[in-house]
Every structure is written in C-alpha cells, then in structure tokens.
N, C-alpha and C. Protein backbone atom coordinates (compact mmCIF):
# COMPACT_ATOMS: atom_id res chain seq x y z
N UNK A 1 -31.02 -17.06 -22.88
CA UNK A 1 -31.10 -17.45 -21.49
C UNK A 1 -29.92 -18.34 -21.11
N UNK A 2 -30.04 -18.99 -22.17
CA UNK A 2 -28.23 -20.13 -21.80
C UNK A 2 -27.38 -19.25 -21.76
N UNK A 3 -27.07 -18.47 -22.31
CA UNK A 3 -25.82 -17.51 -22.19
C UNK A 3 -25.62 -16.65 -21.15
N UNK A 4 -26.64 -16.39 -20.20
CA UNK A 4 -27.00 -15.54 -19.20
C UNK A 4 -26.51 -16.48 -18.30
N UNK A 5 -26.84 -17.58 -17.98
CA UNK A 5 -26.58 -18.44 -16.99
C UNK A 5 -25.10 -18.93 -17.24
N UNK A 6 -24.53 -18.97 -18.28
CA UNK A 6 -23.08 -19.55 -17.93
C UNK A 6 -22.55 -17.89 -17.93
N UNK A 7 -22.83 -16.74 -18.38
CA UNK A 7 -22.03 -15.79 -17.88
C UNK A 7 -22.16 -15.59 -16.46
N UNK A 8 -23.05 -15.95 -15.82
CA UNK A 8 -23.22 -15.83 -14.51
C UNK A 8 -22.49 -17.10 -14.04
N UNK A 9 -22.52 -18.07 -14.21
CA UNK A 9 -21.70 -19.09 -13.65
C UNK A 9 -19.90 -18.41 -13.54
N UNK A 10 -19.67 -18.06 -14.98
CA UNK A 10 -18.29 -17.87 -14.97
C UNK A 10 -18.04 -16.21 -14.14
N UNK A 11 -19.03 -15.64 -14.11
CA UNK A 11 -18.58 -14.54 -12.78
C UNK A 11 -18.52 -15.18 -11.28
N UNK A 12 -19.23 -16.02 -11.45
CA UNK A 12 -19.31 -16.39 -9.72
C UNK A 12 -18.07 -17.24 -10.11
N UNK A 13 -17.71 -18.10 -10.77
CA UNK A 13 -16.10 -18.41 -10.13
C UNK A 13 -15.07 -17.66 -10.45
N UNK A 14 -14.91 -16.83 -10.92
CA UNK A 14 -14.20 -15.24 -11.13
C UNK A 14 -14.10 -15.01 -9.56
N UNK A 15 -14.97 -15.32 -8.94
CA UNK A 15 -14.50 -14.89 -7.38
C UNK A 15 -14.02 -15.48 -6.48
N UNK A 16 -13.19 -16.66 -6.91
CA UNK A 16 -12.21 -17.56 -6.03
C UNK A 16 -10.82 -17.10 -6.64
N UNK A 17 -11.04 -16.05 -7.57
CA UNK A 17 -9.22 -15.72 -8.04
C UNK A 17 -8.54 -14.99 -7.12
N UNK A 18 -9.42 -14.28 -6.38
CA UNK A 18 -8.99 -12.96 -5.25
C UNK A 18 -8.53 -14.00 -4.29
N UNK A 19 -7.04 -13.63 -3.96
CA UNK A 19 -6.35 -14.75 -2.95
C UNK A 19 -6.17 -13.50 -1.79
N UNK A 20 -6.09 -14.34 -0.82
CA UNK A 20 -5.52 -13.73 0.51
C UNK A 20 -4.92 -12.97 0.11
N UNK A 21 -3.39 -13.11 -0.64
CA UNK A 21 -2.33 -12.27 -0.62
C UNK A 21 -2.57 -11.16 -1.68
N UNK A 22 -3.76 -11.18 -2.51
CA UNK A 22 -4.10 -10.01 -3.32
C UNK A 22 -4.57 -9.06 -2.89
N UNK A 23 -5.60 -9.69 -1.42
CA UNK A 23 -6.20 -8.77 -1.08
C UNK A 23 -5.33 -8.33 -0.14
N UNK A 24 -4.49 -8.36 0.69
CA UNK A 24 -3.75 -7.84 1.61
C UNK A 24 -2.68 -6.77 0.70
N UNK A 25 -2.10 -7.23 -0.57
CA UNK A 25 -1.69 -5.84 -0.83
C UNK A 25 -2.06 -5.06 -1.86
N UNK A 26 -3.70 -5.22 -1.56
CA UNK A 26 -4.79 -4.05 -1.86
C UNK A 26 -4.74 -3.08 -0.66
N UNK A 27 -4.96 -3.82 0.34
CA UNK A 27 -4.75 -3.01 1.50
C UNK A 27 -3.41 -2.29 1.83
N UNK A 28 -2.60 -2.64 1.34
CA UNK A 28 -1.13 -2.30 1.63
C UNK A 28 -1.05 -0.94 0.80
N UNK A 29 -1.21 -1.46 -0.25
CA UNK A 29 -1.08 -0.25 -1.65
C UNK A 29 -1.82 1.13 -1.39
N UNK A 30 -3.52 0.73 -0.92
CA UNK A 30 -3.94 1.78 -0.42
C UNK A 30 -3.83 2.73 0.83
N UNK A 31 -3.33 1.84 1.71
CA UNK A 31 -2.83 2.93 2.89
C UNK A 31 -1.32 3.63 2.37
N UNK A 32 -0.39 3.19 1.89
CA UNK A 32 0.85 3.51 1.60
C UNK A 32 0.34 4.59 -0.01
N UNK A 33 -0.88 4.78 -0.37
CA UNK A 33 -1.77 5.95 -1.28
C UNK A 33 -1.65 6.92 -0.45
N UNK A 34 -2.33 6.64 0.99
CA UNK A 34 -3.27 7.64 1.69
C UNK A 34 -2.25 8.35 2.62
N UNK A 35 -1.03 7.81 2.70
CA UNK A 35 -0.16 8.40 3.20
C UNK A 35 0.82 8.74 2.25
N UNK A 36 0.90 9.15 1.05
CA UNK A 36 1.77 9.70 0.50
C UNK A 36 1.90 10.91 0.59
N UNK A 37 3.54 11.45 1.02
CA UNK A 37 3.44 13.06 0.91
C UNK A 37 3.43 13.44 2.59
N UNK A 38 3.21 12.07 3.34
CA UNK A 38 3.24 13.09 4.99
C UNK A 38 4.30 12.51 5.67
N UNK A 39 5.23 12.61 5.38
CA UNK A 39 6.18 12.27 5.73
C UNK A 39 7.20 10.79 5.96
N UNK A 40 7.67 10.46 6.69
CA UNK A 40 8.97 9.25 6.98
C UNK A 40 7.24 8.01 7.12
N UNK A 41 7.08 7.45 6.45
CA UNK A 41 6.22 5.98 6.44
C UNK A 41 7.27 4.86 7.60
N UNK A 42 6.86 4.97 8.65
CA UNK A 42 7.03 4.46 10.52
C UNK A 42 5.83 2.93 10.06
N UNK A 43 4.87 3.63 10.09
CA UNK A 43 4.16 2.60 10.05
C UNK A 43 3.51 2.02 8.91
N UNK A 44 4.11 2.03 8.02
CA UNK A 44 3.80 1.20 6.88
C UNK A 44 3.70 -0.69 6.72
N UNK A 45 2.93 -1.26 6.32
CA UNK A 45 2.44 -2.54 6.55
C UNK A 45 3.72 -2.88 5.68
N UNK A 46 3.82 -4.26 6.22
CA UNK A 46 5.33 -4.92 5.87
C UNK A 46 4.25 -5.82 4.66
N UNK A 47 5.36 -6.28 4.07
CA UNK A 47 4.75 -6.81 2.85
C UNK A 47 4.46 -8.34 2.66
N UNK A 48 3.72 -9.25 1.96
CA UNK A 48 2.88 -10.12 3.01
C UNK A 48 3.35 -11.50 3.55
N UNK A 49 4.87 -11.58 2.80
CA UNK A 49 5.77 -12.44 3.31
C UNK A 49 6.08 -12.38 4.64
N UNK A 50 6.27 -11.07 4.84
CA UNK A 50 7.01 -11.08 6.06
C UNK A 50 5.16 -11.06 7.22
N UNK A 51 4.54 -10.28 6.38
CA UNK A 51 3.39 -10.23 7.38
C UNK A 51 2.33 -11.58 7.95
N UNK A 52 2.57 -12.75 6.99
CA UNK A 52 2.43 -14.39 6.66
C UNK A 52 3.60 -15.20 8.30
N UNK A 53 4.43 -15.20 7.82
CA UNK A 53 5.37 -15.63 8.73
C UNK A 53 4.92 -14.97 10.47
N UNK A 54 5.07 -13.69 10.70
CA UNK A 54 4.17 -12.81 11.89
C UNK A 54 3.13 -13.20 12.12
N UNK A 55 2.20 -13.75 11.39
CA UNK A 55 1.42 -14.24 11.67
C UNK A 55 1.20 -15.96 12.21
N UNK A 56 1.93 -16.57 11.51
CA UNK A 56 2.41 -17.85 11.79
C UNK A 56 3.00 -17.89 13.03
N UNK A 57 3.82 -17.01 13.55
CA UNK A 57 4.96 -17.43 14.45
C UNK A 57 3.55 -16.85 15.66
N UNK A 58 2.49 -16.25 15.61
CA UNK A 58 1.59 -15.56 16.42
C UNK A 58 1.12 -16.75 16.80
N UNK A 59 0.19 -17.46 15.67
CA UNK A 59 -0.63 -18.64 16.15
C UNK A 59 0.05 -19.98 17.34
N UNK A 60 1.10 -19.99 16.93
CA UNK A 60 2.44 -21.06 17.78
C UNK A 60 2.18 -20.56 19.48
C-alpha cells in the first residue's frame, strides 16, 4: 500500500514536467504530420520563440 501511494504521488508530479513550450510543439509537430505531402506549408505554425514574442507584443 506504501508503494502504491508514493507511485501515485510521483505520477501526479510527473505532471508539472509538460511545459507550455512542450506542449505547443506537440501541436506544431502534429499539424506539420498532417500536412505532409500537400504541398508548399503557407501556413505552418512558427516555432515557439517566435510564436512567445507574437504573443507578447499582442498583450502590449
């Protein structure tokens, strides 16, 4: 039972590792998947430096 409860402890903070910027180019990676193969990528998500800053200069 002790061992159950700290493996469960150490999964639940396992879930503060996922940062903003991991998950954004999860999202990036998978649309730039789903469009592979159809041609010139126009609208492909900029990557999250530049998409961080765009966002910054938005809130101002």
């Amino acid at each position: 039972m002790k061992y159950a409860a700290l493996l469960l402890c150490g999964l639940l903070c396992a879930c503060g590792v996922v940062s903003e910027q991991s998950f954004y180019e999860g999202i990036r990676t998978n649309e730039r998947a789903k469009s592979a193969g159809t041609g010139p990528d126009d609208k492909a998500l900029p990557n999250y430096d530049r998409y961080s800053k765009e966002r910054e200069l938005l809130k101002k």
